[in-house]
N, C-alpha and C. Protein backbone atom coordinates (compact mmCIF):
# COMPACT_ATOMS: atom_id res chain seq x y z
N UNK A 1 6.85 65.09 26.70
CA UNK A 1 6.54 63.68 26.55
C UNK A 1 7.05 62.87 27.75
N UNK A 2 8.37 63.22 28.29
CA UNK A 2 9.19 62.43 29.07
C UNK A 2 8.07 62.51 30.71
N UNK A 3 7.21 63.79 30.75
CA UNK A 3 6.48 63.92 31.88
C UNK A 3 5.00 63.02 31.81
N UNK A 4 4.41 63.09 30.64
CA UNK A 4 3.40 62.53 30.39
C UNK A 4 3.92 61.07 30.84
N UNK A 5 5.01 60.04 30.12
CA UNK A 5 5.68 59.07 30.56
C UNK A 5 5.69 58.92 31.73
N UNK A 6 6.23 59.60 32.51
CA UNK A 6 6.56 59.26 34.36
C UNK A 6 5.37 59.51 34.96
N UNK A 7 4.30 60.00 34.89
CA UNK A 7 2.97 59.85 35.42
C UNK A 7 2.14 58.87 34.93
N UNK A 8 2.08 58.45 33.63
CA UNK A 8 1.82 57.44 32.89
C UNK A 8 2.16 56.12 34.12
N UNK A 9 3.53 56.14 34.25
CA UNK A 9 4.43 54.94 35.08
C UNK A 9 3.70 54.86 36.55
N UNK A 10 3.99 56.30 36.95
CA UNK A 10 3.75 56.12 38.12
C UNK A 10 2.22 55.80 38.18
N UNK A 11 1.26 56.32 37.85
CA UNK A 11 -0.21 55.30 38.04
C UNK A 11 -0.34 54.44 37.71
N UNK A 12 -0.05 53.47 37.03
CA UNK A 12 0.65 51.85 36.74
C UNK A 12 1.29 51.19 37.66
N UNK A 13 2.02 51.93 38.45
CA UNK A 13 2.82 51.33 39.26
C UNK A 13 1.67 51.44 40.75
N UNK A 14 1.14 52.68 40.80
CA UNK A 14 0.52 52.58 42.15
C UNK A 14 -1.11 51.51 42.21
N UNK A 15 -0.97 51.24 40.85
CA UNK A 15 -2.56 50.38 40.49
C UNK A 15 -1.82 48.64 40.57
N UNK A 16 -0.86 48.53 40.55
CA UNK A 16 -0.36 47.26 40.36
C UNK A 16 0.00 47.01 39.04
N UNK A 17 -0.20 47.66 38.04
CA UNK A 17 -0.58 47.10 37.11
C UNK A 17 1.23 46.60 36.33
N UNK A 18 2.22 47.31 36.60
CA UNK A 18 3.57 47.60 36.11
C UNK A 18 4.06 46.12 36.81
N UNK A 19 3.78 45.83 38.09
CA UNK A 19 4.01 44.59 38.67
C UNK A 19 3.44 43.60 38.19
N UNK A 20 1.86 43.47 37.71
CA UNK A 20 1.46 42.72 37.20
C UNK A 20 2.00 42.04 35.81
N UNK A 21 2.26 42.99 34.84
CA UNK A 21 2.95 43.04 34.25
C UNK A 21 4.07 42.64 33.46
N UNK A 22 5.14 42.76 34.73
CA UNK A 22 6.86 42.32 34.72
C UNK A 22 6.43 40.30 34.89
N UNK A 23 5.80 40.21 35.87
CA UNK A 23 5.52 39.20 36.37
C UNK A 23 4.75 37.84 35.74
N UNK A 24 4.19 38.71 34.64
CA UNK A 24 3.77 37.62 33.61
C UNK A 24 4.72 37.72 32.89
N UNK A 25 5.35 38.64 31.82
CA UNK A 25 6.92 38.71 31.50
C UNK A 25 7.69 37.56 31.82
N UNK A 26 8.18 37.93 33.34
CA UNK A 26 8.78 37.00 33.56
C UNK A 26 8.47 35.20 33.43
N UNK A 27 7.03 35.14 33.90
CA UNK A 27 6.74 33.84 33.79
C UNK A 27 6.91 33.22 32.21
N UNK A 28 6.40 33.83 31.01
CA UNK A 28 6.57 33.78 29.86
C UNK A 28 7.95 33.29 28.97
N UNK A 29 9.18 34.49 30.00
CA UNK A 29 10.67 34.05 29.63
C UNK A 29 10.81 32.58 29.93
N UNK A 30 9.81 32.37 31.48
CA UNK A 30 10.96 30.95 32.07
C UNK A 30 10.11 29.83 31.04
N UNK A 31 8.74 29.92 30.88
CA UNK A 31 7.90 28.89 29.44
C UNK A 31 8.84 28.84 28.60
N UNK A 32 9.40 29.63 28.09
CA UNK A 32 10.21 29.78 26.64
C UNK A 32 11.71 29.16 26.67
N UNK A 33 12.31 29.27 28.10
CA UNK A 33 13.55 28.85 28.30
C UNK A 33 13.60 27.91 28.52
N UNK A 34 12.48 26.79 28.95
CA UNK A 34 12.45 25.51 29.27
C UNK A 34 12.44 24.62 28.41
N UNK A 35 12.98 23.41 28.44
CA UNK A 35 13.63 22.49 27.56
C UNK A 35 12.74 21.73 27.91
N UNK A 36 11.64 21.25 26.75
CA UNK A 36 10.43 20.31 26.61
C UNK A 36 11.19 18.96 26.65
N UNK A 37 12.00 18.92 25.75
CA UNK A 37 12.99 17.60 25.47
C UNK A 37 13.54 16.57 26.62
N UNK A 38 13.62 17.55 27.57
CA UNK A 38 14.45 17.01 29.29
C UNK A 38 13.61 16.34 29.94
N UNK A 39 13.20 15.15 30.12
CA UNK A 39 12.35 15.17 31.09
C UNK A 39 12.48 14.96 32.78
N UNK A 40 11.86 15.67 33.14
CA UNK A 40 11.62 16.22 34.82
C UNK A 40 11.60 15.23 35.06
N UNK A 41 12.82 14.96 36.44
CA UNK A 41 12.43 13.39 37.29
C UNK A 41 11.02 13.91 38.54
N UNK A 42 10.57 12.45 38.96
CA UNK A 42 9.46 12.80 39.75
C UNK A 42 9.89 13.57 40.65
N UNK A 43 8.70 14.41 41.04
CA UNK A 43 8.89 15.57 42.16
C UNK A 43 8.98 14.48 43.74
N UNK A 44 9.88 14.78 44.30
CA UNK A 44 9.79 13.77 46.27
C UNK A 44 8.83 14.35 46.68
N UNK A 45 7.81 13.67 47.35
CA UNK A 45 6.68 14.33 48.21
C UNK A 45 6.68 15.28 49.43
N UNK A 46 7.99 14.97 50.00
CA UNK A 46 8.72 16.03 50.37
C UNK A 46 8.22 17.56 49.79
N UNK A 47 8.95 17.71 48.86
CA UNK A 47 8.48 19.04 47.41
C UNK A 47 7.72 19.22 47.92
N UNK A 48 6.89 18.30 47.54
CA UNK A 48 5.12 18.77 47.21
C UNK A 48 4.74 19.83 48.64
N UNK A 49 4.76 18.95 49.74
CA UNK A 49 4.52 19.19 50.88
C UNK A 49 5.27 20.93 51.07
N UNK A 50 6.54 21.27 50.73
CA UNK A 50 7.01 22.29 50.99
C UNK A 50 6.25 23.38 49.93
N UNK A 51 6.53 23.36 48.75
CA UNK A 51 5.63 24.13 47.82
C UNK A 51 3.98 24.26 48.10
N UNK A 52 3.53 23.30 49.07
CA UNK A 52 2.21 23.60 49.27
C UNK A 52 2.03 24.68 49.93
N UNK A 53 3.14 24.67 51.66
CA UNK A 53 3.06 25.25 51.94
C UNK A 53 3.53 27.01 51.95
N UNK A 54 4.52 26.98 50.58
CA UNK A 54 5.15 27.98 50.19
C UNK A 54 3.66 29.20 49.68
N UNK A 55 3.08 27.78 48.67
CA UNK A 55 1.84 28.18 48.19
C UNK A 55 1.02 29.01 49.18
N UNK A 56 0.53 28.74 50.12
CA UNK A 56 -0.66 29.28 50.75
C UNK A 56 0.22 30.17 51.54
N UNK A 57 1.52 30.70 51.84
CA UNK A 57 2.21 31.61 52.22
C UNK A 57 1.82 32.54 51.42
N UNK A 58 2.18 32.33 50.42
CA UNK A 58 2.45 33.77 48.81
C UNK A 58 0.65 33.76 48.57
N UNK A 59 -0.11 33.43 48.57
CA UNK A 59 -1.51 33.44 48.69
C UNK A 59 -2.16 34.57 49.40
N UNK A 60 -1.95 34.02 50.70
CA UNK A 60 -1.71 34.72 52.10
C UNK A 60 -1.47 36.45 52.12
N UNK A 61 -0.27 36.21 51.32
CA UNK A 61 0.91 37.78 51.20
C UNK A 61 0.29 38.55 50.20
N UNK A 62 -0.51 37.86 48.81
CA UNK A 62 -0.54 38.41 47.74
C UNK A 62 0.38 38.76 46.68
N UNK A 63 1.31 37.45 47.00
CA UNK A 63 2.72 37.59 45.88
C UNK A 63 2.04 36.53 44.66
N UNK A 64 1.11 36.86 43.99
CA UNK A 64 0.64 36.26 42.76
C UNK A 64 1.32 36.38 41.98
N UNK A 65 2.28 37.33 41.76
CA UNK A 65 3.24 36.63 40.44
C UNK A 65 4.39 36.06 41.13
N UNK A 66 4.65 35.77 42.10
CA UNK A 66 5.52 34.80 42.73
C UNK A 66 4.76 33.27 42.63
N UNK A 67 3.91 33.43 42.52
CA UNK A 67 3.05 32.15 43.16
C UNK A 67 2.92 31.83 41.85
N UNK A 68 2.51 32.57 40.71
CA UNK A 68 2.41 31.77 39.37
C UNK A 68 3.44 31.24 39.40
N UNK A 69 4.78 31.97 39.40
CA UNK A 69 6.20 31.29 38.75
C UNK A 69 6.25 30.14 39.51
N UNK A 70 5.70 30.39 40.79
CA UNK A 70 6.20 28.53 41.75
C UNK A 70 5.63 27.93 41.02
N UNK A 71 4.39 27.82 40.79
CA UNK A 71 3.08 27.02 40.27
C UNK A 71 3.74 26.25 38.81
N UNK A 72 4.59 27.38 38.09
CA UNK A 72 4.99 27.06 36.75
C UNK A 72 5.88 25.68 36.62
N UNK A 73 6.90 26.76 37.67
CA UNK A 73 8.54 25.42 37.30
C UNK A 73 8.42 24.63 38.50
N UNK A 74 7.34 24.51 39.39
CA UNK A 74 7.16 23.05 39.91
C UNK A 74 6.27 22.16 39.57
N UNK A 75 5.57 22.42 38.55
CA UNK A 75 4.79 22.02 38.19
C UNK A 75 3.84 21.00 39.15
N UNK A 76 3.70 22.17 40.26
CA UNK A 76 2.96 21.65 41.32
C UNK A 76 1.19 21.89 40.79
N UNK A 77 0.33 20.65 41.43
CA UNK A 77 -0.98 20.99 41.07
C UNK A 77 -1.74 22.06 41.22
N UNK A 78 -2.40 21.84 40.11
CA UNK A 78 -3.40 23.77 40.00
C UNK A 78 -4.66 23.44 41.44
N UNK A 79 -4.99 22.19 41.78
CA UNK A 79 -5.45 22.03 42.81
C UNK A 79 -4.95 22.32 44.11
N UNK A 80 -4.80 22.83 44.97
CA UNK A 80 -4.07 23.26 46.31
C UNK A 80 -4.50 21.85 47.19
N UNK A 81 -3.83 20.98 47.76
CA UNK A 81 -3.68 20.16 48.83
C UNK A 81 -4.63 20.57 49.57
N UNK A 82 -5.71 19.89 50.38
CA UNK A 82 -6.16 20.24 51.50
C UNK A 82 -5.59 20.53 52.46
N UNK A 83 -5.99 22.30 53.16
CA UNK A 83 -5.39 22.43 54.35
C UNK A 83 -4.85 21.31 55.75
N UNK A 84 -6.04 20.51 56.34
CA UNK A 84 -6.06 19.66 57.11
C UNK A 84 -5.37 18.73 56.32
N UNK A 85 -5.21 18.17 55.71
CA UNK A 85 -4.30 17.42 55.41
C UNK A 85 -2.52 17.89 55.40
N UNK A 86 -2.27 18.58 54.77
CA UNK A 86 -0.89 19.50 55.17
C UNK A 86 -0.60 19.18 56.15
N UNK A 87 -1.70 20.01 57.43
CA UNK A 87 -1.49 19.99 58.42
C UNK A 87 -1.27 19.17 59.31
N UNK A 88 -1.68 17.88 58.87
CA UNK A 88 -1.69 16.69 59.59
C UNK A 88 -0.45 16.03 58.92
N UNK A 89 0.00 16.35 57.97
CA UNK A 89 1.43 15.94 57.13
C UNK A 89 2.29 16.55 57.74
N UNK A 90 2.49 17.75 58.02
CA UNK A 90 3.48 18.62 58.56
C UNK A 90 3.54 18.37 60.63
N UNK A 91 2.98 17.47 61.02
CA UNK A 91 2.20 17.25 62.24
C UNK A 91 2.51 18.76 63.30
N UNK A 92 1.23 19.49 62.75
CA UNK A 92 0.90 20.96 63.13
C UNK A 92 -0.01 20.94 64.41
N UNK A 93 -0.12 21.43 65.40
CA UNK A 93 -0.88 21.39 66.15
C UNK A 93 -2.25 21.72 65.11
N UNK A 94 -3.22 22.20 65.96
CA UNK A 94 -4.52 22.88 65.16
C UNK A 94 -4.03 24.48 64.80
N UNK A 95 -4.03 24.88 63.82
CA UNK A 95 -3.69 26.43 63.50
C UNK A 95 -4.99 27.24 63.04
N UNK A 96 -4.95 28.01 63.26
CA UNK A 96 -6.06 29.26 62.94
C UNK A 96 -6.18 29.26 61.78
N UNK A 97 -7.14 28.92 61.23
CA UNK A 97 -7.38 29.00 59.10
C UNK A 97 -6.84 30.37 58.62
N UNK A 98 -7.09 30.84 59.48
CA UNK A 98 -6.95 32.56 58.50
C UNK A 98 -5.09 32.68 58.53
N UNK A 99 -4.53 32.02 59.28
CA UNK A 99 -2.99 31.85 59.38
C UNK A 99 -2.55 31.18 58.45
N UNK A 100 -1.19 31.39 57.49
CA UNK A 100 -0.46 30.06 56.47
C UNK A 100 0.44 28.92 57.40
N UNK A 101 0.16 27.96 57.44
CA UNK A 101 0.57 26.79 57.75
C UNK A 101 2.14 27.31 58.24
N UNK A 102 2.61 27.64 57.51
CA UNK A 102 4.37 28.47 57.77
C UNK A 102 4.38 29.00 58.53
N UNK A 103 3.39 30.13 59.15
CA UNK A 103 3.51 30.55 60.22
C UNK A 103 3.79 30.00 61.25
N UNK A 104 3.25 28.65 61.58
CA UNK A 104 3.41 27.76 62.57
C UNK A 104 4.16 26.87 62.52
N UNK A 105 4.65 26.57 61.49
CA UNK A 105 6.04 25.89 61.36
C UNK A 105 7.23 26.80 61.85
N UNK A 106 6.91 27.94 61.65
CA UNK A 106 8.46 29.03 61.95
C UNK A 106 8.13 29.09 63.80
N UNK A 107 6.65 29.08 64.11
CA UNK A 107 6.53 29.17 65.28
C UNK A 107 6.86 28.21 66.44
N UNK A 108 6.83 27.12 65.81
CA UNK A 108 7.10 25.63 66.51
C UNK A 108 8.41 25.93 66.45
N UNK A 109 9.39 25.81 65.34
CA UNK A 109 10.42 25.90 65.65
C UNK A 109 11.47 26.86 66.22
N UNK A 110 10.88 28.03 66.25
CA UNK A 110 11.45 28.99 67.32
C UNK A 110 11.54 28.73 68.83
N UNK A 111 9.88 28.40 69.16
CA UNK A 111 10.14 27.73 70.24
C UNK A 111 10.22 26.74 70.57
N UNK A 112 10.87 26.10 69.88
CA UNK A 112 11.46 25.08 70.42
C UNK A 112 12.44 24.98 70.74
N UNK A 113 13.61 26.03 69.80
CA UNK A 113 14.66 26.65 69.99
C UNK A 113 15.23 27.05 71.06
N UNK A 114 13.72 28.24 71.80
CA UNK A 114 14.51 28.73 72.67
C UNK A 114 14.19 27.64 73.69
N UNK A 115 13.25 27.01 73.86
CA UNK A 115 13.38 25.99 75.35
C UNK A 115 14.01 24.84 75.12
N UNK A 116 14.82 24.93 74.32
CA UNK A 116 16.17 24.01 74.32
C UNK A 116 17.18 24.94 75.26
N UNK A 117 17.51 26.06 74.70
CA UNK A 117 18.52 27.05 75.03
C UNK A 117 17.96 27.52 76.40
N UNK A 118 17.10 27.27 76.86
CA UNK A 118 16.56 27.41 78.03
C UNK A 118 16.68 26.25 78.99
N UNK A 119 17.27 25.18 78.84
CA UNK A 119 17.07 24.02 79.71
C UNK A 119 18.97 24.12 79.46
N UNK A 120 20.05 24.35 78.67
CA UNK A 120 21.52 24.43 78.91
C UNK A 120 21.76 25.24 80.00
């Protein structure tokens, strides 16, 4: 039985499906642990702006049960922000669509980094 079990697992696990899984699990615990009663002060637009772009990172990656749980306890919109807009919020040069917005935020600020450390 214990072999039937671990092959059982392991093709579950190599289909996604064991991840899929845990990950609604998990989202389910944090629904259940949350205190309806409390109410949430407004989100700073700030937030928004960062979770957007967290969003189309984990999109990007294919961390969908990461991206539900953001989606959950930020109760950020099921609508995604327009790209160009972000982008023009985050003041991004023009970035490649097929790239997440983050990419070029980590990229700007690297180099910017070093041609600071380059002009001492």
């Amino acid at each position: 039985m214990s072999d039937l079990t671990a092959v059982l697992r392991e093709t579950l696990e190599r289909q996604g499906v064991l991840d899929d899984i845990r990950g609604r699990v998990r989202a389910e615990v944090f629904k259940a642990l949350e205190d309806r009663t409390v109410e949430r002060p407004k989100v700073p637009s700030e937030n928004i702006l960062i979770n957007e772009l967290i969003r189309e990172y984990l999109e990007f990656n294919g961390y969908h049960h990461t991206l539900s749980t953001l989606l959950h306890e930020s109760k950020q919109p099921t609508q995604p922000l327009d790209r160009e807009f972000l982008r023009s919020e985050v003041r991004l040069n023009v970035q490649p669509p097929h790239i997440p917005l983050l990419y070029g935020v980590v990229s700007h600020l690297t180099t910017e980094q070093a041609e600071e450390e380059e002009e001492q």
